[in-house]
Protein backbone atom coordinates (compact mmCIF):
# COMPACT_ATOMS: atom_id res chain seq x y z
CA UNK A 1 -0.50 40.53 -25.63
CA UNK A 2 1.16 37.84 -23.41
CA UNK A 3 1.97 38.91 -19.60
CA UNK A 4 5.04 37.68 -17.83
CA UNK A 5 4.20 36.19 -14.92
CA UNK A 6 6.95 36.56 -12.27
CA UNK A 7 7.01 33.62 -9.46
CA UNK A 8 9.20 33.21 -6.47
CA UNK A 9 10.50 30.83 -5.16
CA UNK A 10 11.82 31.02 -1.31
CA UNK A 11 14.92 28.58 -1.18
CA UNK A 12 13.27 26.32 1.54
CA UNK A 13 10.58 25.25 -1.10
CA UNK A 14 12.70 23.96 -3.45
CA UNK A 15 14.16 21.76 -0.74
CA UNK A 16 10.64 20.86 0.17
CA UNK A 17 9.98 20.06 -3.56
CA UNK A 18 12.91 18.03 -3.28
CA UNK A 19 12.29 16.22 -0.54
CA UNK A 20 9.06 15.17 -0.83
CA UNK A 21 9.27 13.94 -4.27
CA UNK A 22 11.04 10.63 -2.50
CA UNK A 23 8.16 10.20 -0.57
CA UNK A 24 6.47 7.18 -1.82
CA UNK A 25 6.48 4.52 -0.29
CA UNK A 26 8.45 1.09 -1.14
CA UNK A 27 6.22 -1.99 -2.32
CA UNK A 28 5.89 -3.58 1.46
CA UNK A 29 5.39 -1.01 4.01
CA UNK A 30 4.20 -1.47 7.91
CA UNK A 31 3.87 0.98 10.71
CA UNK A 32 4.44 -2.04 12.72
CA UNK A 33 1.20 -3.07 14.30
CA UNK A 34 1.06 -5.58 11.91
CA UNK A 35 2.76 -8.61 10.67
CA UNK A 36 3.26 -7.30 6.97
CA UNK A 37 6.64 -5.81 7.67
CA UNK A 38 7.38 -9.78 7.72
CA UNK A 39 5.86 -10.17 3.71
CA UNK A 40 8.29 -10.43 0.61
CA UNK A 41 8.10 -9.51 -2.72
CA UNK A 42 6.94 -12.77 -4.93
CA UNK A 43 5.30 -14.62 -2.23
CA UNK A 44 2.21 -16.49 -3.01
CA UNK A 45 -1.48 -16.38 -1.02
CA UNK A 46 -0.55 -19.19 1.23
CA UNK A 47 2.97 -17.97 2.17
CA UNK A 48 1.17 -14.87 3.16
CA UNK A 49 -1.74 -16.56 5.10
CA UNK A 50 1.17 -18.77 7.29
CA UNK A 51 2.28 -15.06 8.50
CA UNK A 52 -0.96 -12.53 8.96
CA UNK A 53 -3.49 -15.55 8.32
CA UNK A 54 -6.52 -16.29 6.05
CA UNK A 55 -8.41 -12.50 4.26
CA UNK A 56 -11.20 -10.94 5.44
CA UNK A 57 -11.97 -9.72 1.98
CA UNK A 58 -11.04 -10.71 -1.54
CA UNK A 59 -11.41 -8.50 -4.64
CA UNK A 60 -10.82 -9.15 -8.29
CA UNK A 61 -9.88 -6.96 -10.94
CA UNK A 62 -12.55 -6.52 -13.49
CA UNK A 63 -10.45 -5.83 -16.14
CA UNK A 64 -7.46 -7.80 -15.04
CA UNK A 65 -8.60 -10.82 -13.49
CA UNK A 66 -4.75 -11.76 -12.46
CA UNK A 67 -4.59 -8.92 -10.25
CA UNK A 68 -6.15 -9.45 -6.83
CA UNK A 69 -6.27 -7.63 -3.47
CA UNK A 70 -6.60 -9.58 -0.21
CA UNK A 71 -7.51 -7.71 3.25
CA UNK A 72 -6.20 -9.15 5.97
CA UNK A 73 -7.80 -7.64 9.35
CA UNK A 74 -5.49 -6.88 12.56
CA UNK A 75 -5.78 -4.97 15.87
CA UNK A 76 -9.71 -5.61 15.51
CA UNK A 77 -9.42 -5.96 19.66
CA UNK A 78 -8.57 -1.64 20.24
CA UNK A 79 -9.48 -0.49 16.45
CA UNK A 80 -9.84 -3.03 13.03
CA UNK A 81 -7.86 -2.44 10.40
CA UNK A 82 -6.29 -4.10 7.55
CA UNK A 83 -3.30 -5.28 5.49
CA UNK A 84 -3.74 -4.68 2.03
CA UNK A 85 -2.20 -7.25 -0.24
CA UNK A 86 -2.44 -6.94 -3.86
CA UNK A 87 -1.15 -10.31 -6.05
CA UNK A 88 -0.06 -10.35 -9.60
CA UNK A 89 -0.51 -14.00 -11.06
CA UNK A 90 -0.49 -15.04 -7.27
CA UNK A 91 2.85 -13.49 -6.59
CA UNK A 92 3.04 -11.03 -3.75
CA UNK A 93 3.47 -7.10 -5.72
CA UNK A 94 2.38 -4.83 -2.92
CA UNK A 95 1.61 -4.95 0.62
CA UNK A 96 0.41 -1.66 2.99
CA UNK A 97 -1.38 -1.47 6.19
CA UNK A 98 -3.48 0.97 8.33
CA UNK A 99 -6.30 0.84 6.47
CA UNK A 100 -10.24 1.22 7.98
CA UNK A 101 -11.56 -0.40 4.93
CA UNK A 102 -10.98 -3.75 3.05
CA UNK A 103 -9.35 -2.73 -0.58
CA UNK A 104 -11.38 -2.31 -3.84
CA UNK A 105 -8.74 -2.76 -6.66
């Protein structure tokens, strides 16, 4: 015998639902302490390098060698972090900072 199970919903969680399903982020995001806010879509490794300089860290896709992630290290004066940047063919596809940890794509 099936049950009926009876859920409410209070309106504010719908709006909540809502709301927070637009919450991803766009391709380049900064808080600001970095330089990556200045990064474009499409640009290659050395355009980037000119802006936030050379990577800390380089990692290779093992099952898609054309995608690479480069961590770029900033405020390592108060707190290191780093600039994610993840290429595609060598074009600039994503860029995110506030990271404690160089990426592993």
């Amino acid at each position: 015998m099936l049950r009926q199970l009876n859920i409410r919903f209070a309106p504010w969680s719908v709006v909540m639902l809502v709301a927070l399903s637009g919450c991803e982020r766009p391709p380049i995001w900064s808080s600001g302490d970095s330089l990556a806010n200045r990064l474009e879509l499409g640009m290659s490794p050395s355009d980037v390098s000119a802006i936030i300089g050379n990577p800390e860290f380089l990692d290779i896709s093992e099952t898609d060698p054309s995608l690479i992630c480069r961590s770029y290290i900033y405020d390592e004066a108060i707190d290191a972090k780093f600039v994610h940047v993840v290429f595609d063919n060598n074009k600039l596809v994503s860029a995110r900072d506030g990271f404690r940890a160089a990426c592993v794509i």
